[in-house]
N, C-alpha and C. Protein backbone atom coordinates (compact mmCIF):
# COMPACT_ATOMS: atom_id res chain seq x y z
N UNK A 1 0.83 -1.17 0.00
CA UNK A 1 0.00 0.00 0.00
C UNK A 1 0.88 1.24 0.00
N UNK A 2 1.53 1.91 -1.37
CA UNK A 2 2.36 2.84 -1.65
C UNK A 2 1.68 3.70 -0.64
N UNK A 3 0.23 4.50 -1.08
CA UNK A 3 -0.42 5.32 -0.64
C UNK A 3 0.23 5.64 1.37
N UNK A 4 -0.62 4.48 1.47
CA UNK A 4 -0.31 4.45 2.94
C UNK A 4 1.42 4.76 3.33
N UNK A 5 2.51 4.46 2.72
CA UNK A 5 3.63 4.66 2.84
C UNK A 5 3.54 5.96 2.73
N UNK A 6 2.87 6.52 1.19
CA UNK A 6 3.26 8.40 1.17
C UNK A 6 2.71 8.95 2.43
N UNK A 7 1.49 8.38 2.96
CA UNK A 7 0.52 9.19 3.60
C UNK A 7 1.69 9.57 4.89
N UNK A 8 2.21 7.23 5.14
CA UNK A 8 2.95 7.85 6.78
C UNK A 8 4.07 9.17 6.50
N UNK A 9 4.66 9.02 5.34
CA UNK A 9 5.59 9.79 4.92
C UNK A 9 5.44 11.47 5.42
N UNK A 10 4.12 11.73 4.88
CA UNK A 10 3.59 13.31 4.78
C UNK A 10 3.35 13.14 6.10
N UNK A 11 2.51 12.43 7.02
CA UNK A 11 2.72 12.20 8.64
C UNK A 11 3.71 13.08 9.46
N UNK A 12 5.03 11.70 8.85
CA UNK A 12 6.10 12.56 9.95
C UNK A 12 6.94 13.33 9.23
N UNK A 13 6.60 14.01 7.97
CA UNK A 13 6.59 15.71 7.57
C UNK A 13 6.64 16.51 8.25
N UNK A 14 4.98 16.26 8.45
CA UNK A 14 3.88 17.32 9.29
C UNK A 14 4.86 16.99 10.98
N UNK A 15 4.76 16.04 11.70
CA UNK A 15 5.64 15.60 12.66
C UNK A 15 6.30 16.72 12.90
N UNK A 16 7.70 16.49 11.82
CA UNK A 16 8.83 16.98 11.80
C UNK A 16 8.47 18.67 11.74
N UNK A 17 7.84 19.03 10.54
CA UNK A 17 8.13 20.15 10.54
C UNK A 17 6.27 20.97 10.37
N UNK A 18 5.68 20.49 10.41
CA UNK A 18 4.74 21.36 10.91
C UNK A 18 3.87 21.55 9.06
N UNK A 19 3.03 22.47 9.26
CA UNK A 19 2.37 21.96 7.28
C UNK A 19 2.53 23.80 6.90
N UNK A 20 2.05 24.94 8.37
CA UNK A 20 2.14 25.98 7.85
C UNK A 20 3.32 26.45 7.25
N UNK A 21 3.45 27.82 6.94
CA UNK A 21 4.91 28.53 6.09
C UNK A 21 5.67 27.39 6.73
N UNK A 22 6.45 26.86 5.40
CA UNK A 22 7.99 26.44 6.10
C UNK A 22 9.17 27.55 6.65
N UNK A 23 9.91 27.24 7.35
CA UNK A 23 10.58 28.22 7.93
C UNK A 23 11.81 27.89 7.04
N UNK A 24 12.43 28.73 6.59
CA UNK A 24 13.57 28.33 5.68
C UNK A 24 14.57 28.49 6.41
N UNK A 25 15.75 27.39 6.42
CA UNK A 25 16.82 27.50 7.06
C UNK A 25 17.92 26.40 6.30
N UNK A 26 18.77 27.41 6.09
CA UNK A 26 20.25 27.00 5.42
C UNK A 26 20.39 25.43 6.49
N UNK A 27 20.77 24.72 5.45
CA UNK A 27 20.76 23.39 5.91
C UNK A 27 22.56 23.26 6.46
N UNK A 28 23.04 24.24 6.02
CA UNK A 28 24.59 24.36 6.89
C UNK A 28 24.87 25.05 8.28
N UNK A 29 23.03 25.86 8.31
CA UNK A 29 23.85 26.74 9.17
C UNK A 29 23.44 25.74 10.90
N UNK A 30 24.24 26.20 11.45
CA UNK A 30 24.20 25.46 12.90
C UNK A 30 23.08 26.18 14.06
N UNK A 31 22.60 25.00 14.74
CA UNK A 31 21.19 25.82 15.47
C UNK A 31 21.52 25.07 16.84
N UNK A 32 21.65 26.23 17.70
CA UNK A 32 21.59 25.86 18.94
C UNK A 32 20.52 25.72 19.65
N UNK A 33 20.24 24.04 20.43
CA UNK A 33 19.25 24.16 20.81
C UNK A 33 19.78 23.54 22.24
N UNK A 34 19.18 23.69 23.33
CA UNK A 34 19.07 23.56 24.55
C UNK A 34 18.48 22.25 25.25
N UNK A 35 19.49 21.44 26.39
CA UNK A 35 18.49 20.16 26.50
C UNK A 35 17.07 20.48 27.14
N UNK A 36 16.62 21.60 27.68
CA UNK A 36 15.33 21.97 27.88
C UNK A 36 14.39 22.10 26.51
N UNK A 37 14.87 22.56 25.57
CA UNK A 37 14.50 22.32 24.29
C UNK A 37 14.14 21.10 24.11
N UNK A 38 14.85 20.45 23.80
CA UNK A 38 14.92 19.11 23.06
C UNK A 38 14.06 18.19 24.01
N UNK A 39 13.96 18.70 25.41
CA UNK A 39 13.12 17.94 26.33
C UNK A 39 11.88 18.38 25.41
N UNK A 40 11.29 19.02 25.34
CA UNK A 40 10.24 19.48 24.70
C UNK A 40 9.85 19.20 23.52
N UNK A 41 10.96 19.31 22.84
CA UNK A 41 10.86 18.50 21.30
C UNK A 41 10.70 16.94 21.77
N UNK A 42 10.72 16.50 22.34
CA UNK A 42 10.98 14.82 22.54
C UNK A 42 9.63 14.77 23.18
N UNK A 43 8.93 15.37 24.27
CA UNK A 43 7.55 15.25 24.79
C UNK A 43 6.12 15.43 23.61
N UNK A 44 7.06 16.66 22.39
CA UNK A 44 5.67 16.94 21.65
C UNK A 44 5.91 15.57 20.45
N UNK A 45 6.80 15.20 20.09
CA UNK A 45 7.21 13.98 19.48
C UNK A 45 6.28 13.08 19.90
N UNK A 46 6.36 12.24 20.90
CA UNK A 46 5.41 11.82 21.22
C UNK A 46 3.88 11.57 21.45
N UNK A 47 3.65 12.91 21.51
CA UNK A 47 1.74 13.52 21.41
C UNK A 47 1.83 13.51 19.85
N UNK A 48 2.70 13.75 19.54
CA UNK A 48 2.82 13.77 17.70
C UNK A 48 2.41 12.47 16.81
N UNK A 49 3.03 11.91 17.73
CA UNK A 49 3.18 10.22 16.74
C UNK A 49 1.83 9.61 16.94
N UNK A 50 1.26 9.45 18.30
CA UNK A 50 -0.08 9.85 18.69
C UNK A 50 -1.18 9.93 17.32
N UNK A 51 -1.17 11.64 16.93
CA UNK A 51 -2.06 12.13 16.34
C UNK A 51 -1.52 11.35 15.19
N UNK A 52 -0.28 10.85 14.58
CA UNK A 52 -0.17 10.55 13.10
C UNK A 52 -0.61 9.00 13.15
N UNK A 53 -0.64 8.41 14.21
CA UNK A 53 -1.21 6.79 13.57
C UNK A 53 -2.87 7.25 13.99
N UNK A 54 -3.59 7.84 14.82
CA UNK A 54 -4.70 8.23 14.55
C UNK A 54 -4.87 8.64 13.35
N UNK A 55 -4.31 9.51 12.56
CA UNK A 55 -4.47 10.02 10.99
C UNK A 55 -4.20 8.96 10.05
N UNK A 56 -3.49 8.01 10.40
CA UNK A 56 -3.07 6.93 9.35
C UNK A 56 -4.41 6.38 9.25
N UNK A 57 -4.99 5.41 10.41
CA UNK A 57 -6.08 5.01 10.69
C UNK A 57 -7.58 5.50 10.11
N UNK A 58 -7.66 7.35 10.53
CA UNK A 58 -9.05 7.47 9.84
C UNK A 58 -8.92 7.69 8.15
N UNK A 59 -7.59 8.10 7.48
CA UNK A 59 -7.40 8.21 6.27
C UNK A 59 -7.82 6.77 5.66
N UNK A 60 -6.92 5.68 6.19
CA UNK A 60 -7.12 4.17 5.93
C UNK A 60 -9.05 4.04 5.69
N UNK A 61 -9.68 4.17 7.19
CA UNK A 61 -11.05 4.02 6.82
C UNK A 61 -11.60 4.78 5.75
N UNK A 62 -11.49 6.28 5.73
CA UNK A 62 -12.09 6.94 5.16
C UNK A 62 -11.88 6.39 3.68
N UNK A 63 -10.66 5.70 3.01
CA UNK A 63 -10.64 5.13 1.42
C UNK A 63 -11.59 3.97 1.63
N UNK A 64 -11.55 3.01 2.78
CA UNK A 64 -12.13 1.95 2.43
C UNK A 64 -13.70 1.89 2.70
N UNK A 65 -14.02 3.66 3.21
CA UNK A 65 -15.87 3.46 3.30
C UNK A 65 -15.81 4.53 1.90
N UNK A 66 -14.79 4.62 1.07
CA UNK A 66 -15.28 5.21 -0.01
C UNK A 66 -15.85 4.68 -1.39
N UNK A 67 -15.28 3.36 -1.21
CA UNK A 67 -15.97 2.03 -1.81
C UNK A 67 -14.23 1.71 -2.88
N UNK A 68 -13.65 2.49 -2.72
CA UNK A 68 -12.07 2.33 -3.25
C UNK A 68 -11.23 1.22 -2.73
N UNK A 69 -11.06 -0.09 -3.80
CA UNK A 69 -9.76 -0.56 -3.24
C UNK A 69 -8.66 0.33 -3.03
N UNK A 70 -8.04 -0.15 -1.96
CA UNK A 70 -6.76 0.54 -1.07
C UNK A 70 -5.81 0.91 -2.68
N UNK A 71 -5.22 -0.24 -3.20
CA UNK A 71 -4.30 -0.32 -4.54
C UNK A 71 -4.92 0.48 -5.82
N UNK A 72 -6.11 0.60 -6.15
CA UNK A 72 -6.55 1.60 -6.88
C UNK A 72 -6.40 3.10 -6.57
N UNK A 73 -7.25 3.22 -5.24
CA UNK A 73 -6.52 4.68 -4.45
C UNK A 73 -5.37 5.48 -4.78
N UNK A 74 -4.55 4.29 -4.18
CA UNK A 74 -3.02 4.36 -4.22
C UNK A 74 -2.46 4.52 -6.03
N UNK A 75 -3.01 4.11 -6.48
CA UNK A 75 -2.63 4.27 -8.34
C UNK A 75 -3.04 5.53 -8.47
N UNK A 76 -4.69 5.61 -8.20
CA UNK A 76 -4.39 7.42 -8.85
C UNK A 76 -3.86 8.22 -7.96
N UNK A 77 -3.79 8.24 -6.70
CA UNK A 77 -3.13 9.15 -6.02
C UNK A 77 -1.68 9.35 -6.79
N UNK A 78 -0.85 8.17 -6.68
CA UNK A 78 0.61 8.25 -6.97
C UNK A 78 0.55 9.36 -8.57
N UNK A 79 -0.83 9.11 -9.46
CA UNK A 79 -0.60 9.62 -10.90
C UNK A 79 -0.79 10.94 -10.38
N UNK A 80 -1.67 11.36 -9.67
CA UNK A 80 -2.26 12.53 -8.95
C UNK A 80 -1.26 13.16 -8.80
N UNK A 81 -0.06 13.34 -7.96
CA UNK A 81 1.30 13.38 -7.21
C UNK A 81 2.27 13.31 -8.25
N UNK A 82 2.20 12.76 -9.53
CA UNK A 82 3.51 12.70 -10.42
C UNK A 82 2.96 13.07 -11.62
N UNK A 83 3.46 14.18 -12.45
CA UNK A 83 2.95 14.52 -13.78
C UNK A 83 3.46 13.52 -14.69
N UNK A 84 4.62 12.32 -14.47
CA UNK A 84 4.99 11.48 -15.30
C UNK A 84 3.94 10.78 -15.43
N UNK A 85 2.92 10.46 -13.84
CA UNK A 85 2.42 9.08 -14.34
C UNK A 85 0.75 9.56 -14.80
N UNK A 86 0.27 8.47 -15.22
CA UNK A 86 -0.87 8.59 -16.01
C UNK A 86 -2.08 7.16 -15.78
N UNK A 87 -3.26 7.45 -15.12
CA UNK A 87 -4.01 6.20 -14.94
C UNK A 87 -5.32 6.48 -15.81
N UNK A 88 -5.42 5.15 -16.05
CA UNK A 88 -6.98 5.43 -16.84
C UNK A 88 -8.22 5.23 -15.99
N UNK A 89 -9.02 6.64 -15.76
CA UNK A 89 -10.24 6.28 -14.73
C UNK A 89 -11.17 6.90 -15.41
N UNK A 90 -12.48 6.63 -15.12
CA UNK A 90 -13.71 7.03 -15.60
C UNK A 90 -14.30 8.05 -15.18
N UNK A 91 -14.82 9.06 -15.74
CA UNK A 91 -14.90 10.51 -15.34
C UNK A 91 -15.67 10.42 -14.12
N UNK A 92 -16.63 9.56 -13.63
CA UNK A 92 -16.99 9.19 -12.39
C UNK A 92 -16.01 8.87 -11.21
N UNK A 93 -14.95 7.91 -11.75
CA UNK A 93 -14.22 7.69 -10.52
C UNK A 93 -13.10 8.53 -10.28
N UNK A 94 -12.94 9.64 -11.34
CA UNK A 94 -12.04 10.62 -10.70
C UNK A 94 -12.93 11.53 -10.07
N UNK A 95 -14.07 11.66 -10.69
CA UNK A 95 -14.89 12.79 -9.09
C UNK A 95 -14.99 11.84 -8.47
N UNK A 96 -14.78 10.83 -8.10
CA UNK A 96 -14.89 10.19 -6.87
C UNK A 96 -14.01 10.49 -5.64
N UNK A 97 -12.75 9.92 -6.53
CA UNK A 97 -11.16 10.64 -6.51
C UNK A 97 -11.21 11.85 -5.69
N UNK A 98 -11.76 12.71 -6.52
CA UNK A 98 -11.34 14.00 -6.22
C UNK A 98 -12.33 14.62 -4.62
N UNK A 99 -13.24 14.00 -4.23
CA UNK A 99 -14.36 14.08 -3.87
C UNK A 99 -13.13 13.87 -2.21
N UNK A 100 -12.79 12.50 -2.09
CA UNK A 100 -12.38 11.81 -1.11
C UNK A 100 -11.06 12.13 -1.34
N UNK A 101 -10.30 13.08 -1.94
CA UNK A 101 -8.94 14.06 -1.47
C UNK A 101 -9.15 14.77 -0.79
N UNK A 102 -10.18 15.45 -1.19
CA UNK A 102 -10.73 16.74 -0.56
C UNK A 102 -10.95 16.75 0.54
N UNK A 103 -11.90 15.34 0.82
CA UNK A 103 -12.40 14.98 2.38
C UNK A 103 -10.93 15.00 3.30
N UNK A 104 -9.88 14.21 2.54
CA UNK A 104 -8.99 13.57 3.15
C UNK A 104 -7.85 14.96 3.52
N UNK A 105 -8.07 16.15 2.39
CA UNK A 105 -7.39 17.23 2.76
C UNK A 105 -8.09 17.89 4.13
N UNK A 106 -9.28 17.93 4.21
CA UNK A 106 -10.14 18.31 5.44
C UNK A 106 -9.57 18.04 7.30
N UNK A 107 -9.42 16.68 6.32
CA UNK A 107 -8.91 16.05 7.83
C UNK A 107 -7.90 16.60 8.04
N UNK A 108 -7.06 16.80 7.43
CA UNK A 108 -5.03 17.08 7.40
C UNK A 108 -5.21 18.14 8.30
N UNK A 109 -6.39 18.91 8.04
CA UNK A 109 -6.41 20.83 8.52
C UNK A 109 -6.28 20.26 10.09
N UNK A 110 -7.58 19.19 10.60
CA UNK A 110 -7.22 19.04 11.79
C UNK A 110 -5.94 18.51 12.09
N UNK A 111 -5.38 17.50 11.66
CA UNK A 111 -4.35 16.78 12.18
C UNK A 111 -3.61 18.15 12.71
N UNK A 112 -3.31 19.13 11.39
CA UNK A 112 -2.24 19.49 11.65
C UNK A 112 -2.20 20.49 13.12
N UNK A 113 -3.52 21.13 13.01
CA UNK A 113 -4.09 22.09 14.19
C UNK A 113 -4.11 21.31 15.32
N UNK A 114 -4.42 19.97 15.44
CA UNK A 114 -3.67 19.03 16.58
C UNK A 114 -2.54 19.26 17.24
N UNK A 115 -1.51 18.72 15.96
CA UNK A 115 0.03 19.01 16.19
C UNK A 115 0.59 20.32 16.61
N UNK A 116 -0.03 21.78 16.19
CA UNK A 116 0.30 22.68 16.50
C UNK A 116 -0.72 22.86 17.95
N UNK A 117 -1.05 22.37 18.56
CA UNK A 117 -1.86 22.18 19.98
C UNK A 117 -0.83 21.99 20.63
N UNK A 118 -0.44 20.21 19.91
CA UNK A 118 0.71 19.71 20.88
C UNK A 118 2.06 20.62 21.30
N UNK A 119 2.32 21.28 19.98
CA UNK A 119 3.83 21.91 20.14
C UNK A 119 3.50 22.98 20.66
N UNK A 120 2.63 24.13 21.00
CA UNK A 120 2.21 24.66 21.31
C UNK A 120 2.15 24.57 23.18
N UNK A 121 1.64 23.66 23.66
CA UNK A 121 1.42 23.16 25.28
C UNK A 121 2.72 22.80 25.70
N UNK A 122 3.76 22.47 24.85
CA UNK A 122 5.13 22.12 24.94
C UNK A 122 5.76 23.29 25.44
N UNK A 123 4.83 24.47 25.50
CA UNK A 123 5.74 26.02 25.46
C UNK A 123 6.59 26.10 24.58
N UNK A 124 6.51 25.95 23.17
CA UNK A 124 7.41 26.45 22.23
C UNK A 124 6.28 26.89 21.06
N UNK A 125 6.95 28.02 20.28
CA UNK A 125 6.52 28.52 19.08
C UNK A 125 6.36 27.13 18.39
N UNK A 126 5.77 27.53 17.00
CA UNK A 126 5.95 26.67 16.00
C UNK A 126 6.98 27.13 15.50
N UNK A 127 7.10 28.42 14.80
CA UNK A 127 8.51 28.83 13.84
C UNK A 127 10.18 28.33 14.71
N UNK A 128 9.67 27.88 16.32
CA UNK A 128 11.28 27.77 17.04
C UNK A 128 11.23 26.09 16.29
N UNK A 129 10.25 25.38 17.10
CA UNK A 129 10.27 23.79 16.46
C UNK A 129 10.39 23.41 15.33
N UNK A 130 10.12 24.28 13.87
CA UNK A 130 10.32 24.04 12.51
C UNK A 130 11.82 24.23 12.00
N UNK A 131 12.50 25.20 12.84
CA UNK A 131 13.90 25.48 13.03
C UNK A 131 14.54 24.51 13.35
N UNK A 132 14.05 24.13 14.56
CA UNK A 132 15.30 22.85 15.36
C UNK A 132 14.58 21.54 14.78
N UNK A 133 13.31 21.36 13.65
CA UNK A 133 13.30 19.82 13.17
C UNK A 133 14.07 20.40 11.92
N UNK A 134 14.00 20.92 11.16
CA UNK A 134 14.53 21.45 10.18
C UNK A 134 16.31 21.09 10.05
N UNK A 135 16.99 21.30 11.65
CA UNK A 135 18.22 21.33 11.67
C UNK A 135 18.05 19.44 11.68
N UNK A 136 17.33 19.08 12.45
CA UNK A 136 17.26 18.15 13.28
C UNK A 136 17.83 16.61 11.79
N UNK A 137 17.25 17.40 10.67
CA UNK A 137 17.90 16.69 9.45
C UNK A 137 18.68 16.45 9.57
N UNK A 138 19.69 17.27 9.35
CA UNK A 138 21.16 17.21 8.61
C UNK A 138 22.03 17.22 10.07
N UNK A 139 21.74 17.12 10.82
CA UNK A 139 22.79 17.86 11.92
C UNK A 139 22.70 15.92 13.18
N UNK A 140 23.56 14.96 12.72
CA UNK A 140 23.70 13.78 13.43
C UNK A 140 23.93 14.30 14.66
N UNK A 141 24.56 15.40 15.54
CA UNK A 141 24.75 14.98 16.99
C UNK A 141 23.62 15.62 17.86
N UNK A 142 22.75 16.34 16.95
CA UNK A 142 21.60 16.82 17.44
C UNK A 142 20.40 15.37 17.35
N UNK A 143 20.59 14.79 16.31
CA UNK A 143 19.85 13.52 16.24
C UNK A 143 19.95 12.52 17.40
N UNK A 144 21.28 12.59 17.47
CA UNK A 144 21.61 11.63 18.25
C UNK A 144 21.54 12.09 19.89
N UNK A 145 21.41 13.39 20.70
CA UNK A 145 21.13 14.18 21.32
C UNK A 145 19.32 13.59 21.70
N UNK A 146 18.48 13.87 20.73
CA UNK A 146 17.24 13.86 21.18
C UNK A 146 16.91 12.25 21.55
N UNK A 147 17.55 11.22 20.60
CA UNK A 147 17.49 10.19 20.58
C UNK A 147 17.05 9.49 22.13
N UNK A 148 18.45 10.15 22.14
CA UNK A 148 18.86 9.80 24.48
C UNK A 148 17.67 10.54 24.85
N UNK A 149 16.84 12.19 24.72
CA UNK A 149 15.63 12.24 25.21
C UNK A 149 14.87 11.62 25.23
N UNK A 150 14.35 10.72 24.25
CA UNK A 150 13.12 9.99 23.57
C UNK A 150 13.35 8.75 24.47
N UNK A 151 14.65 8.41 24.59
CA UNK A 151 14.58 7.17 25.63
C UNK A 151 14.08 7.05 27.22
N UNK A 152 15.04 8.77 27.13
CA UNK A 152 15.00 9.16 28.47
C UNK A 152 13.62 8.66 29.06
N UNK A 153 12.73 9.25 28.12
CA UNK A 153 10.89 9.48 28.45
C UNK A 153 10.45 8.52 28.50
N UNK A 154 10.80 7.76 28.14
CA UNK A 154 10.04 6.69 27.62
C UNK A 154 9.84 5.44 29.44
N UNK A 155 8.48 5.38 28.78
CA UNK A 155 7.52 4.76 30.71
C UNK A 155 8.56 3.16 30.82
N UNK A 156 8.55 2.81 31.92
CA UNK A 156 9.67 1.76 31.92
C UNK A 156 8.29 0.20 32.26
């Protein structure tokens, strides 16, 4: 189920960096963040992952009460998503298509207003957290930094 792969994909996107303005940041430049930070980043991580297998889940239902096999979905979506590719559907089942994106874009608005709840109660901006996931890419000892938080937290 490609679909479901892009979907978790766009998930921990949204996760990572949030869906409003991206915050642009030079992927060289260095971002100091604080283990009180990263405590925080590692607590909303968690309420995060939360809301994204809840979103995996009602996206999942919402294709399969749309009367859509999962693998059809997943075909026009992927053509949907790539100007290379090209599926043959019937002017019905692309308003179908298009009908149950829409729905499925609906939902995203909440997910994402979720996530910005979560990061939000964390006491941090969004534009600080889009910064430090942003770094959180390219920058291994910051990765490896939160890593040890995420364990830290974690219920024994």
């Amino acid at each position: 189920m490609r679909f479901l792969k892009s979907f978790k994909t766009l998930a921990v996107c949204i996760a990572a960096i949030g869906v409003s303005a991206f915050a642009q940041v030079n992927a060289q430049e260095q971002v100091q963040v604080s283990d009180a930070e990263l405590n925080k980043i590692a607590s909303a991580f968690q309420g995060i992952q939360k809301v994204n297998m809840e979103a995996q889940q009602q996206v999942m239902k919402t294709v399969e009460e749309s009367g859509f096999d999962a693998n059809r979905f997943n075909e026009m979506y992927q053509a949907s998503a790539s100007p290379e590719k090209t599926v043959d559907a019937s002017d019905e089942e692309k308003e179908r298509f298009g009908k149950l994106m829409n729905e499925i874009q609906q939902m995203q608005v909440g997910f994402t207003e979720q996530i910005e709840e979560i990061i939000s109660n964390e006491g941090m901006s969004i534009e600080r957290y889009q910064k430090i996931a942003m770094a959180l890419q390219s920058d291994a000892e910051l990765q490896g930094r939160l890593r040890t938080k995420l364990e830290e937290q974690q219920p024994e």
